[in-house]
Protein backbone atom coordinates (compact mmCIF):
# COMPACT_ATOMS: atom_id res chain seq x y z
CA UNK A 1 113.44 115.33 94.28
CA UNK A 2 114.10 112.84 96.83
CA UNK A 3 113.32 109.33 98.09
CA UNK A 4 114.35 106.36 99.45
CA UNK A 5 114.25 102.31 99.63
CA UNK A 6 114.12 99.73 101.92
CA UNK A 7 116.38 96.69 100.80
CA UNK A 8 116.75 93.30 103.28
CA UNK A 9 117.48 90.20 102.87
CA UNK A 10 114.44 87.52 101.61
CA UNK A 11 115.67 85.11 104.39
CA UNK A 12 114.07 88.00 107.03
CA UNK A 13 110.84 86.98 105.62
CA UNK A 14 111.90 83.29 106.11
CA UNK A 15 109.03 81.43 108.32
CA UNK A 16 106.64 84.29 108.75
CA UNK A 17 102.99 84.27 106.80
CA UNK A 18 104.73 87.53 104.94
CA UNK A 19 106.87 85.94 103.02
CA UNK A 20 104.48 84.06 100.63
CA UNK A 21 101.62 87.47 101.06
CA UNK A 22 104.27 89.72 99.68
CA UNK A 23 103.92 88.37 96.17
CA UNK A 24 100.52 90.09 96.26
CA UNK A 25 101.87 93.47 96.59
CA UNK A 26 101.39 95.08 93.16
CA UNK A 27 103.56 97.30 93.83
CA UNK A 28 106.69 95.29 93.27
CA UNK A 29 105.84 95.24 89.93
CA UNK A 30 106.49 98.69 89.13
CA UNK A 31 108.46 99.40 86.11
CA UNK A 32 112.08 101.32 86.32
CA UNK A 33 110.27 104.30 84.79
CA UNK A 34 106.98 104.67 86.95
CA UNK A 35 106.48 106.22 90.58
CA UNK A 36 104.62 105.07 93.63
CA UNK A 37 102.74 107.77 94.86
CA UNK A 38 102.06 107.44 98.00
CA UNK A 39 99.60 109.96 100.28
CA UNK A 40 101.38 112.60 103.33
CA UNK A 41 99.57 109.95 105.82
CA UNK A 42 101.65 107.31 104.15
CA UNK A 43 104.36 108.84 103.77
CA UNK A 44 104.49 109.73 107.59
CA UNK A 45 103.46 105.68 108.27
CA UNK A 46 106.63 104.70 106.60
CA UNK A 47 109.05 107.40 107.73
CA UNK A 48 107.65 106.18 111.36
CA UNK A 49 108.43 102.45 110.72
CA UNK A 50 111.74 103.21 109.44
CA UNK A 51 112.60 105.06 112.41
CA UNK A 52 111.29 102.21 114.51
CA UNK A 53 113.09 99.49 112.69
CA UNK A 54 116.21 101.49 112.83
CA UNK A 55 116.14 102.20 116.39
CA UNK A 56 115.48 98.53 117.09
CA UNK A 57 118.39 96.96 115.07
CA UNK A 58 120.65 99.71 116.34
CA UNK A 59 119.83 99.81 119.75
CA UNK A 60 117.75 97.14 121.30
CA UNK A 61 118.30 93.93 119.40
CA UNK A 62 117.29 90.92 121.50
CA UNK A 63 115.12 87.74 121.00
CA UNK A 64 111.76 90.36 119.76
CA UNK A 65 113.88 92.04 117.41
CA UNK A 66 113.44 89.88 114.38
CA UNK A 67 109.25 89.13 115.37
CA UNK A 68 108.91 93.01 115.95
CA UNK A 69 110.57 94.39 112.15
CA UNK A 70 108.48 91.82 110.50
CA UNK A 71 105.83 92.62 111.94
CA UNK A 72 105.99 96.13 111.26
CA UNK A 73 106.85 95.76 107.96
CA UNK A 74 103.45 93.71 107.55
CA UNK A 75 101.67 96.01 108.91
CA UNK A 76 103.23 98.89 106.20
C-alpha cells in the first residue's frame, strides 16, 4: 500500500479566488478511516503536478513561482 499528501501553508492560498473555492472540495471532509479513490488518469494528473510544483520551488523560483503552483493546484 502506498500514498502520499500534499501539506502547505493556508497563507499560499492567501489573495487568490482558491482560497475561499477550496471549502467546496468534498473531499476535505473525508473521515480518518475512508479512502479517496481516485482513477489511473488522476492519479497520473497529480503525480504530474507534483513533479511540476517540485521542480519549480526547487529550481526556478522567481516572481511566477507563487502565480504558477496556485494555479496548478486549481487546476488539480
Amino acid at each position: 500500500m502506498g500514498g502520499w499528501v500534499l501539506y502547505f501553508y493556508p497563507d499560499l492560498l492567501f489573495g487568490y479566488p482558491l482560497q475561499s473555492l477550496i471549502a467546496n472540495f468534498g473531499f476535505f471532509n473525508y473521515s480518518v478511516n475512508e479512502t479517496l479513490y481516485l482513477s489511473e488518469r488522476e492519479i497520473e494528473n497529480i503525480e504530474g503536478f507534483i513533479e511540476k510544483a517540485k521542480e519549480e520551488y526547487t529550481q526556478n523560483l522567481d516572481d511566477h513561482s507563487h502565480d504558477l503552483i496556485v494555479s496548478n493546484i486549481e487546476l488539480y
